[in-house]
PDB file of N, CA and C in Angstrom:
ATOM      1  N   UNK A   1     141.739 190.521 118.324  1.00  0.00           N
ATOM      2  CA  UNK A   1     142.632 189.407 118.220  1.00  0.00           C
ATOM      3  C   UNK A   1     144.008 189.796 118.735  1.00  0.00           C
ATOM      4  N   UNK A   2     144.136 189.421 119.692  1.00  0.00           N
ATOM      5  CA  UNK A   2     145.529 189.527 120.347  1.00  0.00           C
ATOM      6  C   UNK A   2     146.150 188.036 120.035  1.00  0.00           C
ATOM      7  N   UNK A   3     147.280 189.005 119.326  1.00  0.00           N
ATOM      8  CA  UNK A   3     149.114 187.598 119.232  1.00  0.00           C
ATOM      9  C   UNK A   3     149.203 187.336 120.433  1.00  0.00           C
ATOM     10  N   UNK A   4     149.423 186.412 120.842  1.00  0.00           N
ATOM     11  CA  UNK A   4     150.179 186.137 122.544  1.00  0.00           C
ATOM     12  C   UNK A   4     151.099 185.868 121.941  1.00  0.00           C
ATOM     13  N   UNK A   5     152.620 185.409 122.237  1.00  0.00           N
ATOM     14  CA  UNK A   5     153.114 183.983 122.016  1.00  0.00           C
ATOM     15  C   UNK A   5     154.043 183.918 123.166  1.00  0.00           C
ATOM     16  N   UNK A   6     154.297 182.560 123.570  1.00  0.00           N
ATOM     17  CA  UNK A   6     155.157 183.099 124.463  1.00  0.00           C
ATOM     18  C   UNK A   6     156.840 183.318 124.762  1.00  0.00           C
ATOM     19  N   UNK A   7     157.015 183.811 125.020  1.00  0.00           N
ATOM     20  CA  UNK A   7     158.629 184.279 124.951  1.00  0.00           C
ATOM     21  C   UNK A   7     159.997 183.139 123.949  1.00  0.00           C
ATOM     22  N   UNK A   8     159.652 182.017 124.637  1.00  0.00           N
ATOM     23  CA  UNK A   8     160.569 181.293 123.328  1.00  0.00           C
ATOM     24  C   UNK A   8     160.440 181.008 122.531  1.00  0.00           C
ATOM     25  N   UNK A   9     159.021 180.603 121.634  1.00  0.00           N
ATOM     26  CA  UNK A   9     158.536 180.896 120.721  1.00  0.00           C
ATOM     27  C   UNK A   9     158.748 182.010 119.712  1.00  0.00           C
ATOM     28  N   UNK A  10     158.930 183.046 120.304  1.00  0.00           N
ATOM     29  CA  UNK A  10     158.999 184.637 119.767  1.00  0.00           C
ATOM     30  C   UNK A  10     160.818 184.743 119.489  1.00  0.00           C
ATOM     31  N   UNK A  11     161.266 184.237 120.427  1.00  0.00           N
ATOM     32  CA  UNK A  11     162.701 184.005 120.409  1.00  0.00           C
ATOM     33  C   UNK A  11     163.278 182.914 119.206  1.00  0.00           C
ATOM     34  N   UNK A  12     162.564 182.103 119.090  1.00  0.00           N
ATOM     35  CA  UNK A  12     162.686 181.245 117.757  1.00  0.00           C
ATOM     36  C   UNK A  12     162.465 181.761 116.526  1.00  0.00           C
ATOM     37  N   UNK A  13     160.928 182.522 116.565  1.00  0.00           N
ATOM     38  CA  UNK A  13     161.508 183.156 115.547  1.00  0.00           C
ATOM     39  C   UNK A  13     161.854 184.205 115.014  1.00  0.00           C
ATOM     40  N   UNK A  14     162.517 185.007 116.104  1.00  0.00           N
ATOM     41  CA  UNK A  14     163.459 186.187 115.914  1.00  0.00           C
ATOM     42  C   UNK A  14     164.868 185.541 115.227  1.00  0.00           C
ATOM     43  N   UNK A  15     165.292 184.158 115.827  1.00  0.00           N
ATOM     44  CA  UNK A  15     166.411 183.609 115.534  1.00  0.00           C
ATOM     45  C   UNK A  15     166.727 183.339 114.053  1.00  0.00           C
ATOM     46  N   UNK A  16     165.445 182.393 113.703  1.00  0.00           N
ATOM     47  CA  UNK A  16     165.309 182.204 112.425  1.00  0.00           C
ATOM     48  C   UNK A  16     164.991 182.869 111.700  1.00  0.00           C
ATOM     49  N   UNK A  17     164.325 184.242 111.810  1.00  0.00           N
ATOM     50  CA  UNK A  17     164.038 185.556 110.873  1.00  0.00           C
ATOM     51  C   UNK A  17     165.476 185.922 110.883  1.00  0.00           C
ATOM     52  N   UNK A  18     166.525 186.159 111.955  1.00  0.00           N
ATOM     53  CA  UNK A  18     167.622 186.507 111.727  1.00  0.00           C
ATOM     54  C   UNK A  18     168.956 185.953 110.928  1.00  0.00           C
ATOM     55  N   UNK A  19     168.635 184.804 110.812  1.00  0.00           N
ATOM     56  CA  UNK A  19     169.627 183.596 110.084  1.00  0.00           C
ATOM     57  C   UNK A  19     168.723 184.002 108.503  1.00  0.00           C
ATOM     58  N   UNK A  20     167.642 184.029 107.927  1.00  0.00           N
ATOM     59  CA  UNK A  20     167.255 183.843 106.670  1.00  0.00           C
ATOM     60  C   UNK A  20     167.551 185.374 106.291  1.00  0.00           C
ATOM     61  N   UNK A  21     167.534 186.676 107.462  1.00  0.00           N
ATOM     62  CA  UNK A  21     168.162 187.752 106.805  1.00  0.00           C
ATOM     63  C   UNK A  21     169.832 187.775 106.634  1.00  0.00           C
ATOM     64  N   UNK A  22     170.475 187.355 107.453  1.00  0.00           N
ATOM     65  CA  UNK A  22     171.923 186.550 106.959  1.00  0.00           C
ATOM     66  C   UNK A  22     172.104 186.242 105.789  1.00  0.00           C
ATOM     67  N   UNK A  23     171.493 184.887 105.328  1.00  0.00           N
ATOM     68  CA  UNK A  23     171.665 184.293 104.310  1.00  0.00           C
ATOM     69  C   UNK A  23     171.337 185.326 103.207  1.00  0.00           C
ATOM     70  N   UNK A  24     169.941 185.780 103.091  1.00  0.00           N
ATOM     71  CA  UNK A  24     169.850 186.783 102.202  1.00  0.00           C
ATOM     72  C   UNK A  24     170.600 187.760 101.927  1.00  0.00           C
ATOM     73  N   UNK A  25     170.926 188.222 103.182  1.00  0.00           N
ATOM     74  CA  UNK A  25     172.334 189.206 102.570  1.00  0.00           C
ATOM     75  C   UNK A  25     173.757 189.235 102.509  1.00  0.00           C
ATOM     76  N   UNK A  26     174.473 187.912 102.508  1.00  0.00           N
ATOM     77  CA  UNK A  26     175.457 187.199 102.443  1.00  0.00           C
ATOM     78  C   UNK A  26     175.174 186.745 100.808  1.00  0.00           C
ATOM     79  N   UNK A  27     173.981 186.659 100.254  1.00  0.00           N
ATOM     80  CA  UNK A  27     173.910 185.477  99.224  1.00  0.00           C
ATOM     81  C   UNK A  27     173.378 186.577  98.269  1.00  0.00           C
ATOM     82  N   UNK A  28     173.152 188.176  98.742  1.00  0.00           N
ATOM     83  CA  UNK A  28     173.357 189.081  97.814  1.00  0.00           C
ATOM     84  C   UNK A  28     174.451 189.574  97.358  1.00  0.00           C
ATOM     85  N   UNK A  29     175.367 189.755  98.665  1.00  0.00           N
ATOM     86  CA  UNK A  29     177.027 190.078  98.465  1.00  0.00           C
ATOM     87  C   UNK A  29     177.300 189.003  97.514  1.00  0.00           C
ATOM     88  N   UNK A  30     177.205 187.793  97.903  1.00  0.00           N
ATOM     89  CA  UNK A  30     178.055 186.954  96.584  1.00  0.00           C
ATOM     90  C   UNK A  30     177.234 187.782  95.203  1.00  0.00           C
ATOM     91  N   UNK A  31     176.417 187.477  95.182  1.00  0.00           N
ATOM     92  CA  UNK A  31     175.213 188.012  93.556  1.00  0.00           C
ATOM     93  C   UNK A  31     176.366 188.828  93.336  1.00  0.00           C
ATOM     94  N   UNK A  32     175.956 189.763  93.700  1.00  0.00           N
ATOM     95  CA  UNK A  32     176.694 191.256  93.520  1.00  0.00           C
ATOM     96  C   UNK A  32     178.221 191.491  93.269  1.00  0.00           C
ATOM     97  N   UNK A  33     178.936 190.554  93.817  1.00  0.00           N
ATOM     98  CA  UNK A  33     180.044 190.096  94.046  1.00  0.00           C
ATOM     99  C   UNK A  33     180.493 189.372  92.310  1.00  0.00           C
ATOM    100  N   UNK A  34     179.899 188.683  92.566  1.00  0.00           N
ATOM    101  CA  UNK A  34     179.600 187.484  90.922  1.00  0.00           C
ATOM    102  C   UNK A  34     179.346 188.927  90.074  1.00  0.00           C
ATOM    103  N   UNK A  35     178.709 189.146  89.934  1.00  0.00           N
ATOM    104  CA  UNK A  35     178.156 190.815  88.974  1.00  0.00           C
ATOM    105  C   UNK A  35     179.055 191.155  88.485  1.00  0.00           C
ATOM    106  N   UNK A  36     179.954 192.058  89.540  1.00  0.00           N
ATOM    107  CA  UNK A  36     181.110 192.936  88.934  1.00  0.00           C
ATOM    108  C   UNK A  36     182.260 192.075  88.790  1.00  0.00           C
ATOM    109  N   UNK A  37     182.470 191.174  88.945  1.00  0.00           N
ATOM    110  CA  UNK A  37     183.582 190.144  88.726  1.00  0.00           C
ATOM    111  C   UNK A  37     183.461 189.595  86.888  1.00  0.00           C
ATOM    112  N   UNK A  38     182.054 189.684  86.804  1.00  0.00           N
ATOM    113  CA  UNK A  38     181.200 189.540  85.553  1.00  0.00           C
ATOM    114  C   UNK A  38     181.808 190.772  84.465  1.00  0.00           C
ATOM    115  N   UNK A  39     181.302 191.732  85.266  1.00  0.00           N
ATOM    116  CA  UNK A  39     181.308 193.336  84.168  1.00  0.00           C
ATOM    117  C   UNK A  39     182.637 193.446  83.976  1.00  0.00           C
ATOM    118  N   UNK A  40     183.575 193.097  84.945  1.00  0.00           N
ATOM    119  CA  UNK A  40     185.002 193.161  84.573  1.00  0.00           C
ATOM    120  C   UNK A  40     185.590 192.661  83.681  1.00  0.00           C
ATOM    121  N   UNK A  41     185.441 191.365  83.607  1.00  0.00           N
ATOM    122  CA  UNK A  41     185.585 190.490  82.326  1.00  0.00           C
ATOM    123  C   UNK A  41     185.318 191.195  81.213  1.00  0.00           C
ATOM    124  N   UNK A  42     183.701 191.614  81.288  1.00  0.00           N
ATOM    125  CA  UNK A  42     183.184 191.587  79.994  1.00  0.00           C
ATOM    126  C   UNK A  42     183.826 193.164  79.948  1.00  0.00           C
ATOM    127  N   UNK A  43     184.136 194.193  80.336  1.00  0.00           N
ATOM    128  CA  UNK A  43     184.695 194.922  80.149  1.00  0.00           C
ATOM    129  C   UNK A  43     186.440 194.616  79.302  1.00  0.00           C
ATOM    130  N   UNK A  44     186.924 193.986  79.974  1.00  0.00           N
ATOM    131  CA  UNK A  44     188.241 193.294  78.852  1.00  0.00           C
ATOM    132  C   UNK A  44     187.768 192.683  78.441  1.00  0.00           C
ATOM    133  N   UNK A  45     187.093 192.318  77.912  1.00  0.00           N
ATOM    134  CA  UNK A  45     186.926 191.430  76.466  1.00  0.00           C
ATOM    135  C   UNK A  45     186.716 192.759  75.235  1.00  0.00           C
ATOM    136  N   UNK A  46     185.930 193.337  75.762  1.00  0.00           N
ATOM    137  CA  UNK A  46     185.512 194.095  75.171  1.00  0.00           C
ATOM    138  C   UNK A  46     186.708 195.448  74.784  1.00  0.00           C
ATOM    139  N   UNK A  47     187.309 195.539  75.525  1.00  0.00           N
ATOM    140  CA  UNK A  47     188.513 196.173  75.219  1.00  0.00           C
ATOM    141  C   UNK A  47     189.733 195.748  74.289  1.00  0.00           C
ATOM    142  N   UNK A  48     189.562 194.389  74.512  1.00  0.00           N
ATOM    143  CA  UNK A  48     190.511 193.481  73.820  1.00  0.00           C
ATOM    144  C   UNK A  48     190.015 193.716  72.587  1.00  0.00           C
ATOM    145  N   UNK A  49     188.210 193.122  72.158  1.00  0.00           N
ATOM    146  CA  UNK A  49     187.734 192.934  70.622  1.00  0.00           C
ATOM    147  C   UNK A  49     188.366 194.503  70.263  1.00  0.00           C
ATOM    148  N   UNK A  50     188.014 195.676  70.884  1.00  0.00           N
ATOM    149  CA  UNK A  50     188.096 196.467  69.963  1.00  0.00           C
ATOM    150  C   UNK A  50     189.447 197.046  69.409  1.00  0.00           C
ATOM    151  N   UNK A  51     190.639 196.514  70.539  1.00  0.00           N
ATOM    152  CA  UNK A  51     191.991 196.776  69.698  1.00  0.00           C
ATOM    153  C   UNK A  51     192.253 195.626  68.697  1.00  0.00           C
ATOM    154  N   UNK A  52     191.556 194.541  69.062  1.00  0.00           N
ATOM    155  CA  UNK A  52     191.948 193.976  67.549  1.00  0.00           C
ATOM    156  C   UNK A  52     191.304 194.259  66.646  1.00  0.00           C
ATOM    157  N   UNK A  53     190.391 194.915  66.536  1.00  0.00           N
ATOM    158  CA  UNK A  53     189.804 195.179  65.057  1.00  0.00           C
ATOM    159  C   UNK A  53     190.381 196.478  64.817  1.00  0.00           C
ATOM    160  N   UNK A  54     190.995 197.916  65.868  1.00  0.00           N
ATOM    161  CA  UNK A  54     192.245 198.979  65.133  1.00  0.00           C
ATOM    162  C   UNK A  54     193.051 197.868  64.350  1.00  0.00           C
ATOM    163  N   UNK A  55     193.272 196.946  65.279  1.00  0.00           N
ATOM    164  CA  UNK A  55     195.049 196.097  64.146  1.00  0.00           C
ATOM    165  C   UNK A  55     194.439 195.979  63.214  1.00  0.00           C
ATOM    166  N   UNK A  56     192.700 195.047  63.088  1.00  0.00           N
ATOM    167  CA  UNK A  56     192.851 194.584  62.043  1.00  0.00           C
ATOM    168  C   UNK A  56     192.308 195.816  60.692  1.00  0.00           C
ATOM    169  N   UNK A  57     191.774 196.690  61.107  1.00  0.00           N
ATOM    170  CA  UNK A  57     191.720 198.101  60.232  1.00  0.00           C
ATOM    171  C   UNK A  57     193.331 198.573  59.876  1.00  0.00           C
ATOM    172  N   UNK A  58     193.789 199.082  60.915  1.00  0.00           N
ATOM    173  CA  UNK A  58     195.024 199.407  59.893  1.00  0.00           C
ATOM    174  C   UNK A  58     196.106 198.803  59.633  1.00  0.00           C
ATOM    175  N   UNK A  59     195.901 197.317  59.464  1.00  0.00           N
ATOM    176  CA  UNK A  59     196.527 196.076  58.760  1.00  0.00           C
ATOM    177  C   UNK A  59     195.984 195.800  56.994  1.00  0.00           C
ATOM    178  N   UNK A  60     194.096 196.259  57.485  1.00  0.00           N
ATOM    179  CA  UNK A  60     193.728 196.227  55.877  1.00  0.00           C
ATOM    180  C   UNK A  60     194.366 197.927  55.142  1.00  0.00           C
ATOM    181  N   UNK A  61     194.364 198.782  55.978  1.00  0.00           N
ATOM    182  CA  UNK A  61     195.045 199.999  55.226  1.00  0.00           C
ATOM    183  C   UNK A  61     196.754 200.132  54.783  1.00  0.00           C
ATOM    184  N   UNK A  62     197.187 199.426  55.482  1.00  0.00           N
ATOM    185  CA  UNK A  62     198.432 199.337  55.401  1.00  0.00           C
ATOM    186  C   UNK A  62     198.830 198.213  54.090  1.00  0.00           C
ATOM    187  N   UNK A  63     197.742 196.813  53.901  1.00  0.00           N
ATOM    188  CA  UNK A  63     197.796 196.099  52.801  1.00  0.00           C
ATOM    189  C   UNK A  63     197.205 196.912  51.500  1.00  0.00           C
ATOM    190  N   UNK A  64     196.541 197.600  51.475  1.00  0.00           N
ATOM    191  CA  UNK A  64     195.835 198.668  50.562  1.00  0.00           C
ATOM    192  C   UNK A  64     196.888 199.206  49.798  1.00  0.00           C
ATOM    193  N   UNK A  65     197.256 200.127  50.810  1.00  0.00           N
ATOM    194  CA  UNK A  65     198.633 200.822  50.701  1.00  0.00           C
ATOM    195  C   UNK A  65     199.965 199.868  49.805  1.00  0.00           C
ATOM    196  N   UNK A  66     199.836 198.798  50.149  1.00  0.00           N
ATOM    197  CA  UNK A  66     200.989 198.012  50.277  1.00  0.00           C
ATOM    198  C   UNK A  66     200.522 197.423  48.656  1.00  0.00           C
ATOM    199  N   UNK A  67     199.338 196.490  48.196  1.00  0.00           N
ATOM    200  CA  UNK A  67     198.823 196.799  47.212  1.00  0.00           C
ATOM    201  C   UNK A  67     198.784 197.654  46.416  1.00  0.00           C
ATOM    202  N   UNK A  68     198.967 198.514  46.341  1.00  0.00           N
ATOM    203  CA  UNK A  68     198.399 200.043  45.325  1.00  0.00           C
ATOM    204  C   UNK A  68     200.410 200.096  45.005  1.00  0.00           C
ATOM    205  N   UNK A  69     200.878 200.401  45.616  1.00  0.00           N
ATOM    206  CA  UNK A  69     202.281 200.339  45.329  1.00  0.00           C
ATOM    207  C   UNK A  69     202.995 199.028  45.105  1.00  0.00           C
ATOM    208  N   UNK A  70     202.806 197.938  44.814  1.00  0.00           N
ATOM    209  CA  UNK A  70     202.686 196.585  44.385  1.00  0.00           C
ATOM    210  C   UNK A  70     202.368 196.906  42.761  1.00  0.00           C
ATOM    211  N   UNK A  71     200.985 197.547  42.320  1.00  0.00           N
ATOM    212  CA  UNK A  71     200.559 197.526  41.105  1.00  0.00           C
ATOM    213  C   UNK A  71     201.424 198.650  40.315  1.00  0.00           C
ATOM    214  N   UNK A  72     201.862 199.322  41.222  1.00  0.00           N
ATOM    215  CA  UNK A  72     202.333 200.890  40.758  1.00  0.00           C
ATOM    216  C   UNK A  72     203.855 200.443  40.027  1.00  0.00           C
ATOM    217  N   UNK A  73     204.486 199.390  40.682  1.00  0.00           N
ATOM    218  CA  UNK A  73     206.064 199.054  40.461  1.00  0.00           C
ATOM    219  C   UNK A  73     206.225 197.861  39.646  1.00  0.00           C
ATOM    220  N   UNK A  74     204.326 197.235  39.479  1.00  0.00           N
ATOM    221  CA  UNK A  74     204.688 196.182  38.080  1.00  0.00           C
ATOM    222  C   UNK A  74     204.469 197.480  36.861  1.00  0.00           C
ATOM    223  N   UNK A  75     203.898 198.557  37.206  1.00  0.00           N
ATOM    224  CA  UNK A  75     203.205 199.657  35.943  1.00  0.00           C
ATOM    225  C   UNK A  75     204.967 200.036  35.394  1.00  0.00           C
ATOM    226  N   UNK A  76     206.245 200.534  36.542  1.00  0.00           N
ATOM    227  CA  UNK A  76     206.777 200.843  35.998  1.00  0.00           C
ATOM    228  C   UNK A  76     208.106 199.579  35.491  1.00  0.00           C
ATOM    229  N   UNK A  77     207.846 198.292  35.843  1.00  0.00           N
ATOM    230  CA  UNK A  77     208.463 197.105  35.338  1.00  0.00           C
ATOM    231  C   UNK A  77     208.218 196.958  34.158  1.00  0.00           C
ATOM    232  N   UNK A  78     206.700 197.071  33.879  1.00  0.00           N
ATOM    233  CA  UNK A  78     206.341 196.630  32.455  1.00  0.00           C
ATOM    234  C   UNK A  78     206.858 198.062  31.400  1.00  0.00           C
ATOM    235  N   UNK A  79     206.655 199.281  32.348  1.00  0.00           N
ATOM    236  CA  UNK A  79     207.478 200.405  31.194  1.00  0.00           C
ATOM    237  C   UNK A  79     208.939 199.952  30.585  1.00  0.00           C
ATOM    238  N   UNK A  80     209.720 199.840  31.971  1.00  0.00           N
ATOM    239  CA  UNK A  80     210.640 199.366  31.826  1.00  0.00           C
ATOM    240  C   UNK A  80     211.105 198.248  30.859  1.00  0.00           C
ATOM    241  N   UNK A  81     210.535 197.468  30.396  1.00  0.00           N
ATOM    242  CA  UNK A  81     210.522 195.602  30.114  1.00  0.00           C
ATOM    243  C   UNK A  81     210.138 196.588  28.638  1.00  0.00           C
ATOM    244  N   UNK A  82     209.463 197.288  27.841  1.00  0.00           N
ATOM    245  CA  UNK A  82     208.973 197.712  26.769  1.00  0.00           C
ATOM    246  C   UNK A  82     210.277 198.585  26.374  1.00  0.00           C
ATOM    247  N   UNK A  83     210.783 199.615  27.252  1.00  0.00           N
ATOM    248  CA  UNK A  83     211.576 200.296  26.946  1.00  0.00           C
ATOM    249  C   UNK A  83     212.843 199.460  26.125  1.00  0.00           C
ATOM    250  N   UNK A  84     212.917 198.540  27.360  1.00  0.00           N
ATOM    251  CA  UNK A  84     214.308 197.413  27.022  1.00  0.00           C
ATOM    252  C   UNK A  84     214.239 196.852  25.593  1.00  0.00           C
ATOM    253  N   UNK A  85     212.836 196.242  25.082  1.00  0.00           N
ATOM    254  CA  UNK A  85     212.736 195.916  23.734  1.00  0.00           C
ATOM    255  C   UNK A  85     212.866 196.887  22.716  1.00  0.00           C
ATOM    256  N   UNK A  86     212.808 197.954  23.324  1.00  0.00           N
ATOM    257  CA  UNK A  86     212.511 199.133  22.023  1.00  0.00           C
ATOM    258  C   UNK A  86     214.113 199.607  21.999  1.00  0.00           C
ATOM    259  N   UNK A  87     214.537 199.212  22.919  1.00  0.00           N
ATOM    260  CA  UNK A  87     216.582 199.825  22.855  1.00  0.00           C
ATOM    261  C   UNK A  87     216.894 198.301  22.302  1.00  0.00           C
ATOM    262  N   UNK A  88     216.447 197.024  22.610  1.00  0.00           N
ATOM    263  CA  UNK A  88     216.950 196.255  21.843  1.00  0.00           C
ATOM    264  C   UNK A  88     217.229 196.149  20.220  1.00  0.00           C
ATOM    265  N   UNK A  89     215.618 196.734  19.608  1.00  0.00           N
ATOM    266  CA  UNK A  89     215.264 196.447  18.779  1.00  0.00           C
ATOM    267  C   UNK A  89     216.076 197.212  17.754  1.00  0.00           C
ATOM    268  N   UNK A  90     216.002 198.236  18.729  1.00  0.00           N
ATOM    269  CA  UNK A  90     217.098 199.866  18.288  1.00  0.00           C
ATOM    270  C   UNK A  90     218.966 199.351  17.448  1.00  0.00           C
ATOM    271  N   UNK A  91     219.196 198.448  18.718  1.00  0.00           N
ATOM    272  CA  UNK A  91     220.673 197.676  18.882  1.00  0.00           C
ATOM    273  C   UNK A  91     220.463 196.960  17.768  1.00  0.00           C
ATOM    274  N   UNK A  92     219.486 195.671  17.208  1.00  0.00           N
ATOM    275  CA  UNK A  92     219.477 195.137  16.445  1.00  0.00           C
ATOM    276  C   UNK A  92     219.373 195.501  14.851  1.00  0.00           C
ATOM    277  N   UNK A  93     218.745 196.856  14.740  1.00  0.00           N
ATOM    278  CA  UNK A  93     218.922 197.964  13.597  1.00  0.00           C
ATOM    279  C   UNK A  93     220.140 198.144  13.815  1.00  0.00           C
ATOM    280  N   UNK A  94     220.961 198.865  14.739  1.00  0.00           N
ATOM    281  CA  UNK A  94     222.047 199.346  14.239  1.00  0.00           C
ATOM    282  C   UNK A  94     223.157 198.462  14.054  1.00  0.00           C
ATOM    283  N   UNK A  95     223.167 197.381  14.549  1.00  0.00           N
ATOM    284  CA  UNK A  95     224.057 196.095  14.495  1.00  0.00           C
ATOM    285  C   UNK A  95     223.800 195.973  12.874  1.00  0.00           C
ATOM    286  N   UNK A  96     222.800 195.770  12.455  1.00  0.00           N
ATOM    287  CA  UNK A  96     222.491 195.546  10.899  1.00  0.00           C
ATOM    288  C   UNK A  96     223.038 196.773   9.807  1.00  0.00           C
ATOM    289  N   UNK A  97     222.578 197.707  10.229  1.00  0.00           N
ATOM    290  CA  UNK A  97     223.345 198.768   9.192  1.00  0.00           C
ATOM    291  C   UNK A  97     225.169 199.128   9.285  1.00  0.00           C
ATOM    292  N   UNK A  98     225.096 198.834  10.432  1.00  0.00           N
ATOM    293  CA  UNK A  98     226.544 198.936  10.993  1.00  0.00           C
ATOM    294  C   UNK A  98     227.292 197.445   9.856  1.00  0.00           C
ATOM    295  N   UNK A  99     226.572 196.195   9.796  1.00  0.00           N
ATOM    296  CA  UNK A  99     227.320 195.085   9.201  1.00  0.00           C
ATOM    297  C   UNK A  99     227.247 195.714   7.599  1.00  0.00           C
ATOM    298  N   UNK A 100     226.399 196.448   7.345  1.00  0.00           N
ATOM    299  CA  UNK A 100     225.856 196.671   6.186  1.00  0.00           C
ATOM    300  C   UNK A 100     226.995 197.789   5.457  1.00  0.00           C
ATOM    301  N   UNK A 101     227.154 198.449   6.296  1.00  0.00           N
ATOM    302  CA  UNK A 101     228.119 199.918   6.355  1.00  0.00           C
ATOM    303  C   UNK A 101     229.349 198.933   5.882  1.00  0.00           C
ATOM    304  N   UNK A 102     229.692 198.216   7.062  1.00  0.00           N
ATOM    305  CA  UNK A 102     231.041 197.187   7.258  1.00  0.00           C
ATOM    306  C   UNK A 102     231.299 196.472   5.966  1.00  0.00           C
ATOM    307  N   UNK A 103     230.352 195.583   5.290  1.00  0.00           N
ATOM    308  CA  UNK A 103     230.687 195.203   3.988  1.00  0.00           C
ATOM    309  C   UNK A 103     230.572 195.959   2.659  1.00  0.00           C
ATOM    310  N   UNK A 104     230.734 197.095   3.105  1.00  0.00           N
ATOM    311  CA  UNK A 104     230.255 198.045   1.861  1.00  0.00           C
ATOM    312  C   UNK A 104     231.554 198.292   1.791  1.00  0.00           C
ATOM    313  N   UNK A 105     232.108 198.755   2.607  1.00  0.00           N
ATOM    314  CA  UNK A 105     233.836 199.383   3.206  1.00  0.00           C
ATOM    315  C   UNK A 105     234.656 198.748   2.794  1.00  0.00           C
ATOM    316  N   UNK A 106     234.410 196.931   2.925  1.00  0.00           N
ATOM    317  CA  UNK A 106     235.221 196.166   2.375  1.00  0.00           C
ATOM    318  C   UNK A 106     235.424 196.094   0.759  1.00  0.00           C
ATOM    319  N   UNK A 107     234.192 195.999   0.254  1.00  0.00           N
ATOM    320  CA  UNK A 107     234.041 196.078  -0.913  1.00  0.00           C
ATOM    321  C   UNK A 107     234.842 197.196  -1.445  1.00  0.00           C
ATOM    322  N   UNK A 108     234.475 198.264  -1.023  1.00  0.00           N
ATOM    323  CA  UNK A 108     235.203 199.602  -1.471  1.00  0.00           C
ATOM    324  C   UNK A 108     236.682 199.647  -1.611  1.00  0.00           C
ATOM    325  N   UNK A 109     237.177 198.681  -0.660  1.00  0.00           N
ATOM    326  CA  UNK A 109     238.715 198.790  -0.013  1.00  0.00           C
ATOM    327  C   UNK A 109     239.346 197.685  -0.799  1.00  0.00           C
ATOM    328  N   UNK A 110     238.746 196.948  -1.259  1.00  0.00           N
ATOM    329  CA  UNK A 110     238.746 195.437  -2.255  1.00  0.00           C
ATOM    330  C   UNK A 110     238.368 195.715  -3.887  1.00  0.00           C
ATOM    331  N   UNK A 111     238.608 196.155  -4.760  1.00  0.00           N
ATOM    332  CA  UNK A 111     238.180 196.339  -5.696  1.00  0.00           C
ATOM    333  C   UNK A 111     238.097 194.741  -6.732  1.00  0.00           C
ATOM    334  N   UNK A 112     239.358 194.431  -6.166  1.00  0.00           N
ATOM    335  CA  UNK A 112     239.269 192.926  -6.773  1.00  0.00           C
ATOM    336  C   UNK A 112     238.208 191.978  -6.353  1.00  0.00           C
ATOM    337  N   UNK A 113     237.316 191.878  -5.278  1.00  0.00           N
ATOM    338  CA  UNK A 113     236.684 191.112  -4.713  1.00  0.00           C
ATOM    339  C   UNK A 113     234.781 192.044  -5.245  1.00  0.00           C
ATOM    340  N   UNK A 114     235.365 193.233  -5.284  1.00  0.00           N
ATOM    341  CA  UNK A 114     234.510 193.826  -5.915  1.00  0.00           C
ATOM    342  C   UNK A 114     233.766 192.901  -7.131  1.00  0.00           C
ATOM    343  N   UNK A 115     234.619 193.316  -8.292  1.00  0.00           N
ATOM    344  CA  UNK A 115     234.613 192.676  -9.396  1.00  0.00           C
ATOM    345  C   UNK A 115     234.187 191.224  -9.293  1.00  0.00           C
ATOM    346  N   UNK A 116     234.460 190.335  -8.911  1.00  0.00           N
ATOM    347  CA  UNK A 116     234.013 188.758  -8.877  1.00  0.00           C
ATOM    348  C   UNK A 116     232.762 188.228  -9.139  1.00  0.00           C
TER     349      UNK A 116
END
């Protein structure tokens, strides 16, 4: 079996074998093209997610932190706030023996008022 064909025939479709390898590899460059235009993106994105989740890690360590010394400065408010009642309470004893002292003095210094 011999191909004949004859010359323009063969020329046609050399032409058109040559235009559909064109297209094919014009329409791989785009593919390929599209691809890494693709990976790039997804490469920053991906760079992006992962510095926001450092912020958002040492945003929760830094609130931790920030918390724990929050509880630490009501611990020494409320010492404080106890202390204050216990010097009040202190003041209010000695205000009392002190009035107590005070009308005793008078009395002492009063003998007439004593007596009554």
């Amino acid at each position: 079996m011999d191909f004949k064909m004859d010359e323009g025939l063969r020329n046609r479709v050399v032409i058109i074998l040559a235009v559909l390898t064109l297209i094919l590899f014009f329409s791989t460059l785009s593919s390929c093209n599209s691809a890494l235009r693709q990976k790039t993106r997804s490469d920053k994105e991906m760079a992006s997610r992962i510095a926001l989740e450092e912020k958002v890690s040492k945003f929760a360590q830094e609130s931790s932190a920030l918390e724990e010394k929050a509880k630490a400065k009501e611990k020494e408010a409320e010492a404080a706030r106890l202390e204050l009642e216990a010097v009040k309470k202190a003041l209010v004893d000695e205000q009392a023996v002190n009035q107590a002292l005070k009308d005793q003095g008078q009395k002492a210094s009063n003998p007439k008022e004593a007596g009554k």
